[in-house]
Protein backbone atom coordinates (compact mmCIF):
# COMPACT_ATOMS: atom_id res chain seq x y z
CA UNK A 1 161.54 13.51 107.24
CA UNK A 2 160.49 10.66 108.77
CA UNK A 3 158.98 9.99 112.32
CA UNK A 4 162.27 8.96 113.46
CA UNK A 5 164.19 11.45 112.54
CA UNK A 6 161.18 14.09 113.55
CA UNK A 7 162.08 12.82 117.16
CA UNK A 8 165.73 12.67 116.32
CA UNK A 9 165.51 16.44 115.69
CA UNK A 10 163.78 17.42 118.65
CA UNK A 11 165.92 15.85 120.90
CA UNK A 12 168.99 17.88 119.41
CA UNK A 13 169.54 21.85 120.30
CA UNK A 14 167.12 23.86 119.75
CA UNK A 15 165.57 21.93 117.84
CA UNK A 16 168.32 20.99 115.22
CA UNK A 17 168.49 25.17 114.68
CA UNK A 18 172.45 25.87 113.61
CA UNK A 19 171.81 28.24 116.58
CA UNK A 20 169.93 29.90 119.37
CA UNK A 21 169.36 33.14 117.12
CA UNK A 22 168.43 30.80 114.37
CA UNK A 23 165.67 29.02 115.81
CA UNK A 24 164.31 32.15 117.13
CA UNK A 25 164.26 34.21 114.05
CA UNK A 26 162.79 31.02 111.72
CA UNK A 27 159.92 30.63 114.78
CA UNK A 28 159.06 34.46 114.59
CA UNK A 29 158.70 33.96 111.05
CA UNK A 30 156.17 31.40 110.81
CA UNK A 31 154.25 32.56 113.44
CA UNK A 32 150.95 34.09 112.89
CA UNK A 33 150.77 36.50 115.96
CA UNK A 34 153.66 37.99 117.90
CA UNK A 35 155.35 35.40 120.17
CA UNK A 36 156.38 35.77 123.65
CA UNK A 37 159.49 34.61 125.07
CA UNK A 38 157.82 32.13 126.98
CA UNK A 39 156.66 30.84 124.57
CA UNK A 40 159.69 30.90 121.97
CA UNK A 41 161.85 29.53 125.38
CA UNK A 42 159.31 26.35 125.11
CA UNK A 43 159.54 25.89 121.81
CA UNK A 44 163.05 25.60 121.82
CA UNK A 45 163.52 24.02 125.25
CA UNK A 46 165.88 27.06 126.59
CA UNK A 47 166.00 29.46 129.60
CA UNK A 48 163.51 31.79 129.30
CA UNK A 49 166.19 34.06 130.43
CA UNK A 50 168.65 33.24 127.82
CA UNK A 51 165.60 33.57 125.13
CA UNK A 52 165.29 36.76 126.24
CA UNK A 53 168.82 38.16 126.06
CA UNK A 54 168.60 36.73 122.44
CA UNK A 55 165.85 38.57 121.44
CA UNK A 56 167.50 41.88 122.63
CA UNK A 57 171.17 40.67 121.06
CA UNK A 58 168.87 39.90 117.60
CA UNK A 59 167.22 43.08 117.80
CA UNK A 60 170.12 45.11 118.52
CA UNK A 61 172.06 43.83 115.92
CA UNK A 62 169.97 44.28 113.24
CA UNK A 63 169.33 48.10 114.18
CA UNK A 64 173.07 48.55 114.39
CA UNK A 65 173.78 46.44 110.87
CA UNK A 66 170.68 48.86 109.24
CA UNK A 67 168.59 46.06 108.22
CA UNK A 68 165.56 46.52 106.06
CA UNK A 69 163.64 44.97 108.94
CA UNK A 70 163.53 45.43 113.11
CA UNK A 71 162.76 42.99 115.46
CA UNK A 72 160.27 43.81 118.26
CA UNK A 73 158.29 43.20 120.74
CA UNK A 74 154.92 44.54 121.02
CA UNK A 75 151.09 43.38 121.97
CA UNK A 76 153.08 41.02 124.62
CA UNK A 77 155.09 39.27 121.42
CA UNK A 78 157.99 39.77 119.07
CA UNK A 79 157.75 39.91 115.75
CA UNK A 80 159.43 41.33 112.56
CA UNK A 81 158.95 44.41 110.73
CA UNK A 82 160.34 46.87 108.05
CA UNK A 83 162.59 48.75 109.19
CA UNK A 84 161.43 52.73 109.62
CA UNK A 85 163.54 54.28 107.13
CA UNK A 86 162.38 52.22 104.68
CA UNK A 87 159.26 53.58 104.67
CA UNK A 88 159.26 55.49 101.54
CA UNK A 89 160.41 52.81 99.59
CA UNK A 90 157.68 50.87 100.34
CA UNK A 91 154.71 53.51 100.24
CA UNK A 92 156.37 53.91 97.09
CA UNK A 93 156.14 50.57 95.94
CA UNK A 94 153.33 47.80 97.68
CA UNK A 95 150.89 50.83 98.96
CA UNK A 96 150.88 53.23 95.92
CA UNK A 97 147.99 54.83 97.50
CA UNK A 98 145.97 51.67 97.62
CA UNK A 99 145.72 50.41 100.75
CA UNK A 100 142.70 50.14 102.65
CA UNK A 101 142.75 53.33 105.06
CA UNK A 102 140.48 54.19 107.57
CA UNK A 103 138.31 57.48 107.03
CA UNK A 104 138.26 60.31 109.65
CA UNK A 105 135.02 58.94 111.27
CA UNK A 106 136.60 56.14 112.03
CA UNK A 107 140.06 57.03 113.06
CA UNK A 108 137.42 59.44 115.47
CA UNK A 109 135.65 56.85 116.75
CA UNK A 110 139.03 54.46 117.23
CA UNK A 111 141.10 57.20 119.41
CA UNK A 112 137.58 57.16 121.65
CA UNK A 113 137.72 54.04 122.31
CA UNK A 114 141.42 53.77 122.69
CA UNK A 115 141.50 56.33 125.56
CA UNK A 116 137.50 55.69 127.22
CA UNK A 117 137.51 52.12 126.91
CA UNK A 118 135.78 50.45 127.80
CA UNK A 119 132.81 52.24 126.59
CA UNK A 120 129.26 51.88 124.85
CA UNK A 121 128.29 53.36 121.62
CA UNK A 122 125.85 55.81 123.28
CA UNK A 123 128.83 57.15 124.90
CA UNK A 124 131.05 57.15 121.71
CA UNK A 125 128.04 58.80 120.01
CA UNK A 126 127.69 61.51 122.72
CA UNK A 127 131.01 61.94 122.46
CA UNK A 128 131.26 62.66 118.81
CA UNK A 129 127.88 63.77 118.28
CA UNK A 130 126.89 61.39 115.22
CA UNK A 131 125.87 57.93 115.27
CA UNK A 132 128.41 55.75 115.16
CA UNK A 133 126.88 52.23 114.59
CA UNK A 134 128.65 51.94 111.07
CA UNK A 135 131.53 52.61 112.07
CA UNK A 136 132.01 50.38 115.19
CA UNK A 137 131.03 47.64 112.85
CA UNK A 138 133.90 48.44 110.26
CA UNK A 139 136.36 48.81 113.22
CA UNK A 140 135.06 45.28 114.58
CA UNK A 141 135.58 43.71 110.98
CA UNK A 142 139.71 44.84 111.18
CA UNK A 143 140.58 43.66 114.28
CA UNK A 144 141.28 46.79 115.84
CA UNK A 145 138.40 46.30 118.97
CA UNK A 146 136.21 43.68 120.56
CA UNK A 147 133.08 43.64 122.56
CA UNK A 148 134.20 43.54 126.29
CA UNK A 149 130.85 42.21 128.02
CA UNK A 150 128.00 44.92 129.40
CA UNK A 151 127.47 47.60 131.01
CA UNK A 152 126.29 47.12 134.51
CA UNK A 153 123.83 49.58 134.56
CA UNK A 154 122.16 49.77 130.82
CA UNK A 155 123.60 46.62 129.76
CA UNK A 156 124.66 47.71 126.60
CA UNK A 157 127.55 46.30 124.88
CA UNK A 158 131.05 47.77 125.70
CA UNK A 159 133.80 47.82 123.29
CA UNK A 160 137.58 47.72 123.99
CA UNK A 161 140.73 47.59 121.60
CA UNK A 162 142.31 44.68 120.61
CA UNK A 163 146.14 43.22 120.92
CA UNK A 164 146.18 43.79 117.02
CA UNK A 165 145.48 47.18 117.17
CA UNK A 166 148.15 47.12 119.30
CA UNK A 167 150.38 45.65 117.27
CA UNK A 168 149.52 48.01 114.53
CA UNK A 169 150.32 50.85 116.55
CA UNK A 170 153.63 49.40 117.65
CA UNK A 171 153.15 49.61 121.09
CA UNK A 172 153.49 46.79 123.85
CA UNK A 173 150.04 48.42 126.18
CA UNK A 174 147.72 51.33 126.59
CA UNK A 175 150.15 53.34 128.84
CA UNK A 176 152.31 53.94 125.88
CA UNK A 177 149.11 55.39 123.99
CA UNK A 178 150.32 59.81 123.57
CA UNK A 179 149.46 61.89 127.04
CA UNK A 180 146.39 64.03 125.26
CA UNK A 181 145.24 64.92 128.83
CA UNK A 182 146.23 68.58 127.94
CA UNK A 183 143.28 68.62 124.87
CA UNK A 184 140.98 67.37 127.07
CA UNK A 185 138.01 69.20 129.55
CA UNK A 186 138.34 67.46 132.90
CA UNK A 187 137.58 64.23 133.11
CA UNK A 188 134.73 64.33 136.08
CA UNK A 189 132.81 67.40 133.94
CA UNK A 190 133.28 65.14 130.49
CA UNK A 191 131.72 62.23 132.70
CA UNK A 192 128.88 64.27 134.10
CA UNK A 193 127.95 65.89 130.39
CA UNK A 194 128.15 62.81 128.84
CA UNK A 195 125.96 60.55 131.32
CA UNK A 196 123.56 63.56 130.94
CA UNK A 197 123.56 63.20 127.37
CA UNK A 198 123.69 59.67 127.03
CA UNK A 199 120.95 58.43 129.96
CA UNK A 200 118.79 56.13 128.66
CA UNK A 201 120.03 55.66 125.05
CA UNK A 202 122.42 53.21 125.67
């Protein structure tokens, strides 16, 4: 295409898109991380608004036509994915038991810092009561948390999720993490043992 006609197509709907829907889905598909409807209503020069009702016609459609794939929006962003009852198929199929899992210390060590973040690894440590350097590391290397500055006291590093482990969990924030309140000692005593355990290893 040449320049001209680059700057042709821009200046048409959407884009040059046959439709709305069109340009939406084809922008979702390129993209790398989940896109917001801000930023999809930009990229197509629309009402955020009408960008938005879109999204939910899209997504409602394909759930109702049982698609092999669902649109939505999670980690601030939409973005496609298989659909949930194909699941077995594709266990069957592209995972075959190969794909890269996490191990128990690590799934451990995740929900910690899902629901105490953020939070040193002294803390994590007293928490589960092993060390848990390793582990953090492999969690850092897949995405799934970040360092989130110091702590104000010790200064020691303090790690938080990231928007790709919320993405992976299909959820669009923390709030929607499970209630496990119920499995829990009260939070104040949990505090006190753990700053008791934890004081000056951090």
């Amino acid at each position: 295409m040449t320049e001209t006609a680059a700057e042709d197509a821009q200046k048409l709907p959407w884009g040059g898109a046959p439709s709305l829907g069109a340009a939406i889905e084809a922008l979702i598909l390129v993209a790398v991380e989940p896109m917001s409807a801000i930023d999809l209503a930009q990229a197509v020069d629309a009402p955020v608004a009408e960008v938005e009702g879109t999204l939910a016609a899209l997504s409602g459609e394909y759930e109702q036509q049982e698609r092999g794939f669902a649109l939505r929006e999670v980690a601030g962003g939409w973005r496609f994915y298989t659909s949930p009852q194909c699941a077995d198929l594709l266990q069957g199929w592209v995972l075959d038991g190969q794909q890269a899992r996490l191990t128990q210390a690590a799934l451990e060590t995740l929900a910690v810092i899902a629901y105490r973040q953020p939070v040193t690894r002294a803390r994590i440590s007293a928490i589960r009561g092993v060390n848990v350097d390793g582990v953090v590391r492999t969690l850092i290397s897949r995405g799934l948390i970040t360092e989130a500055g110091t702590d104000p006291s010790s200064q020691a590093i303090l790690y938080q999720t990231t928007a790709y482990f919320l993405e992976r969990l299909g959820i669009a924030n923390l709030e929607e993490l499970p209630d496990i309140s119920a499995y829990l000692p009260d939070l104040t005593e949990l505090d006190d043992i753990l700053d008791s355990v934890s004081a000056g290893n951090d």
